[in-house]
C-alpha atoms as a PDB file:
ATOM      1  CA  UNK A   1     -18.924  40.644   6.088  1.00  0.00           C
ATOM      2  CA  UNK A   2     -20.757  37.756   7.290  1.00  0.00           C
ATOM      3  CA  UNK A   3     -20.350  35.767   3.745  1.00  0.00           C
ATOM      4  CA  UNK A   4     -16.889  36.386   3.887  1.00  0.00           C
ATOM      5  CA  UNK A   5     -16.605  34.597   7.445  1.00  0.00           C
ATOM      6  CA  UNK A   6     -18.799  32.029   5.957  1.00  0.00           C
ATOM      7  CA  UNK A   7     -16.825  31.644   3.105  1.00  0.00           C
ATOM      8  CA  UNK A   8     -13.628  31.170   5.008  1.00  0.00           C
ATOM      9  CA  UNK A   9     -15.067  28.779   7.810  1.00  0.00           C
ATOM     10  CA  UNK A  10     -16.489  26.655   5.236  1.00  0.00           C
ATOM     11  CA  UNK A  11     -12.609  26.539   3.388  1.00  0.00           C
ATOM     12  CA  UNK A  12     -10.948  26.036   6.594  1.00  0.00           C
ATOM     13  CA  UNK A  13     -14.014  23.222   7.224  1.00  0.00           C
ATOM     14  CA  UNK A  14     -12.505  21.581   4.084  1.00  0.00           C
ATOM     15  CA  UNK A  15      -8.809  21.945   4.026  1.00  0.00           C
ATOM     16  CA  UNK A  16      -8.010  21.497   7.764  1.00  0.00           C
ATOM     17  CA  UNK A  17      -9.145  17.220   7.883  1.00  0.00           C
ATOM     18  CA  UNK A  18      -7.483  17.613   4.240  1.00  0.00           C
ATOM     19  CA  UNK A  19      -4.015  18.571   5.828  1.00  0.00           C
ATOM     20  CA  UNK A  20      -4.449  16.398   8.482  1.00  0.00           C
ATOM     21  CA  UNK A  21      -4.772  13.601   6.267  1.00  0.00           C
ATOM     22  CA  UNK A  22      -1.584  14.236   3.763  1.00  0.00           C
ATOM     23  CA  UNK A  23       0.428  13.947   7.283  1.00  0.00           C
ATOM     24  CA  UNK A  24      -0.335  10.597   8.121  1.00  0.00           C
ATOM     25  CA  UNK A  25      -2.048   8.864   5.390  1.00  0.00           C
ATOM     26  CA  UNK A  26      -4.889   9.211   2.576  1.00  0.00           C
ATOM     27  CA  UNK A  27      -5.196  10.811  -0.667  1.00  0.00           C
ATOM     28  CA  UNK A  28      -2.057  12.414  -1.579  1.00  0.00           C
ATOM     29  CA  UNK A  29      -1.900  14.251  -5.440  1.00  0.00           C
ATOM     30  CA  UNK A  30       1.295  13.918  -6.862  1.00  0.00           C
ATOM     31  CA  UNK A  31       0.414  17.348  -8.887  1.00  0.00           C
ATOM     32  CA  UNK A  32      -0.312  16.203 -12.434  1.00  0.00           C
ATOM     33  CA  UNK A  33      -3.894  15.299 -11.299  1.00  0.00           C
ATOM     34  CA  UNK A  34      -3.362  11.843 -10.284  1.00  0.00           C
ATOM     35  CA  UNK A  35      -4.584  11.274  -6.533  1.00  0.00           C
ATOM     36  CA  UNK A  36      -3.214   7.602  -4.619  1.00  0.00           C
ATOM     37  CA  UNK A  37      -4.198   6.507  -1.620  1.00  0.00           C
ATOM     38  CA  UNK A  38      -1.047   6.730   0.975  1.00  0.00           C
ATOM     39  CA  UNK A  39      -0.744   4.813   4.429  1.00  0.00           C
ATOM     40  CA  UNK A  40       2.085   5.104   6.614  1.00  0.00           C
ATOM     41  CA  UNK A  41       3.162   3.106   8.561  1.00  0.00           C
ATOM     42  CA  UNK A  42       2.801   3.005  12.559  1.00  0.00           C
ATOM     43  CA  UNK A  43       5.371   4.276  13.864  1.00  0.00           C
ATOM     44  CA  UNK A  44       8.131   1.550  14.217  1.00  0.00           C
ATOM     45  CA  UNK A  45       7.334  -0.762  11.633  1.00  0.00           C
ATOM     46  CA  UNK A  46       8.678  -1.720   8.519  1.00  0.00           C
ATOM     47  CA  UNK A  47       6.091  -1.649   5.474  1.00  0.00           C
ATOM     48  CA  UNK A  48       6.434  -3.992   2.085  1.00  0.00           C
ATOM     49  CA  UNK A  49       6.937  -0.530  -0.173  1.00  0.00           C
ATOM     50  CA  UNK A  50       9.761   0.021   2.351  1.00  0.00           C
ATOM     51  CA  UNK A  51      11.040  -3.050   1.807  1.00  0.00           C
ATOM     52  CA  UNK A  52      10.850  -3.305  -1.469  1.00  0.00           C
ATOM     53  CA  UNK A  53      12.658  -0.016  -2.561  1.00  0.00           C
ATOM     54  CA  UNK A  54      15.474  -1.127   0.202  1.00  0.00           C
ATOM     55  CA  UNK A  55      15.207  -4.357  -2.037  1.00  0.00           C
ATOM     56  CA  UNK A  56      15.432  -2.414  -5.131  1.00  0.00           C
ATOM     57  CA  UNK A  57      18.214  -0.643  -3.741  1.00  0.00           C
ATOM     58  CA  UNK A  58      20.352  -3.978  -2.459  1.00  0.00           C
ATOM     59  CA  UNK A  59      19.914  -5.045  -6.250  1.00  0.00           C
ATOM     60  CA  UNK A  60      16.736  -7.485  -6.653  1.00  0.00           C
ATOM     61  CA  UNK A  61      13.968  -6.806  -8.609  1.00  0.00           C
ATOM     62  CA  UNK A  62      10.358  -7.358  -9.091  1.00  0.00           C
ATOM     63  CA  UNK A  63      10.042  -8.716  -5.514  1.00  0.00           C
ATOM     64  CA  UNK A  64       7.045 -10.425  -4.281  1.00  0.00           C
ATOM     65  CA  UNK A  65       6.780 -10.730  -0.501  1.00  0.00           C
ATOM     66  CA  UNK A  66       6.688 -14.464   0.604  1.00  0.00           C
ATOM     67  CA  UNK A  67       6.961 -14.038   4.305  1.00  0.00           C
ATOM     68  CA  UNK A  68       6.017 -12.227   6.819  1.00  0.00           C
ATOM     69  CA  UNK A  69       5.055 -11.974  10.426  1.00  0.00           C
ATOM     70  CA  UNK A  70       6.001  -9.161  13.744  1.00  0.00           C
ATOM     71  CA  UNK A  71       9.691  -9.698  13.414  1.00  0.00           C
ATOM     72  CA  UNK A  72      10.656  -9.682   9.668  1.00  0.00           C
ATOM     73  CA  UNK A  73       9.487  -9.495   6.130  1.00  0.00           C
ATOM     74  CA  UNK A  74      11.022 -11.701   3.413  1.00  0.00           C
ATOM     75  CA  UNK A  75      11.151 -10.874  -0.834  1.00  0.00           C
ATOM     76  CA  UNK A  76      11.781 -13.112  -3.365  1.00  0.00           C
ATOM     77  CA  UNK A  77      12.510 -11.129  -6.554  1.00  0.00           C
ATOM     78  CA  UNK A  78      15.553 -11.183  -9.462  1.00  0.00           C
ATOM     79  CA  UNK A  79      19.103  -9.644  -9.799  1.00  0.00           C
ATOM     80  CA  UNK A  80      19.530  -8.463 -12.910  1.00  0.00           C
ATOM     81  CA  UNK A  81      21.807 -11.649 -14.406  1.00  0.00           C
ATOM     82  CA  UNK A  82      18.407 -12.919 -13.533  1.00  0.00           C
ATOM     83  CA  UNK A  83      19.257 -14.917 -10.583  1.00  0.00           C
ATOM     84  CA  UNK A  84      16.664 -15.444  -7.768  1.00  0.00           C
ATOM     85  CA  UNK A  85      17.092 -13.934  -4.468  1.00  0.00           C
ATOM     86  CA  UNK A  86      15.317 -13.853  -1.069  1.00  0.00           C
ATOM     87  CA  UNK A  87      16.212 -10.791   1.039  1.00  0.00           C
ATOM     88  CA  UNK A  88      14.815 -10.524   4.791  1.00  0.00           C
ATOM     89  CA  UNK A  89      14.527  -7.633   6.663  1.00  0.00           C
ATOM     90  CA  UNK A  90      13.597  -6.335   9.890  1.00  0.00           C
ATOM     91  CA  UNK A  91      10.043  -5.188  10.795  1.00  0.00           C
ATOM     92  CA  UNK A  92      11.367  -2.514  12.632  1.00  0.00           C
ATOM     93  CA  UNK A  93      11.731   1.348  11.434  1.00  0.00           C
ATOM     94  CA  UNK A  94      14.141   1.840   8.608  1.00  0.00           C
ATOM     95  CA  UNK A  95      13.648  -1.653   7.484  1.00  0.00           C
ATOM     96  CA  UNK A  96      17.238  -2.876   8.184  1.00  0.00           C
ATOM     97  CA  UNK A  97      18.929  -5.941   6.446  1.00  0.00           C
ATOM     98  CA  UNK A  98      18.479  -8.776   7.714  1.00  0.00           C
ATOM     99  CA  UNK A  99      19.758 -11.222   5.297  1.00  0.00           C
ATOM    100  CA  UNK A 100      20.138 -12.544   1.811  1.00  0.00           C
ATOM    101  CA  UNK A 101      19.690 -15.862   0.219  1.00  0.00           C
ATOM    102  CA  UNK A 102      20.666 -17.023  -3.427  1.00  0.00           C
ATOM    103  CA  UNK A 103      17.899 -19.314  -4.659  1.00  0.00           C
ATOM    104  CA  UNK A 104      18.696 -22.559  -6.511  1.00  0.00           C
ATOM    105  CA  UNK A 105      17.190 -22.323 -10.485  1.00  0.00           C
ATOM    106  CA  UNK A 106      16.150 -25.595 -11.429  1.00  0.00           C
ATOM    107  CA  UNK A 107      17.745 -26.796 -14.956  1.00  0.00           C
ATOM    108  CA  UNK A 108      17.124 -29.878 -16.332  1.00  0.00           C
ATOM    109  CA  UNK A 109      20.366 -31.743 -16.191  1.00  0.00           C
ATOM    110  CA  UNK A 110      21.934 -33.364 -18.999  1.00  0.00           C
ATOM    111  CA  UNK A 111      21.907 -36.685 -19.539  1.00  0.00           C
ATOM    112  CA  UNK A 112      25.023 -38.452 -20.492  1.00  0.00           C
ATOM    113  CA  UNK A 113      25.444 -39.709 -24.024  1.00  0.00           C
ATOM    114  CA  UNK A 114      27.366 -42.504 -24.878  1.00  0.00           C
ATOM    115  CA  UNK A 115      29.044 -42.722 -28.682  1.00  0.00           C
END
């Protein structure tokens, strides 16, 4: 009897901070065996994975953030004609839109020929 309530403190020992963890951040398994290291957010903010599925979801690719500060986050990434695109949002929960920007491509221009 007393291993048994040994056994069973020591599990809930391990698995209680475990639990508490998976709730707000840590090592989360996503059930293959792989373990990645999670961190919410505080509560009210807007992180850069947020942002960059609502990104992903607006169209633009492969973002990269380029700004960001206690107001808004910013994400430079590709459409997919390949155009470049800046998309701000808000640093506030749900990451809302802020705005979008269309980036100027630099081409070479073409110099006139004369015949």
């Amino acid at each position: 009897m007393k291993a048994a309530y040994q056994t069973i403190l020591v599990v809930f020992a391990v698995l209680l901070p475990v639990a508490a963890l998976g709730q707000s951040g840590g090592w989360q398994s996503d059930g293959s065996g792989t373990s990645t290291w999670h961190v919410s957010p505080s509560e009210g903010t807007c992180n850069v994975s947020q942002a960059q599925n609502r990104a992903r979801r607006a169209g633009i690719y492969r973002t990269d953030l380029v700004y960001r500060d206690e107001n808004v986050l910013t994400l430079r990434g590709l459409t997919e004609w390949g155009d470049r695109r800046e998309i701000t949002f808000a640093n506030i929960r749900g990451c809302p839109e802020v705005g979008f920007q269309d980036m100027q491509q630099s081409q070479p221009g073409k110099v006139p020929t004369n015949r």
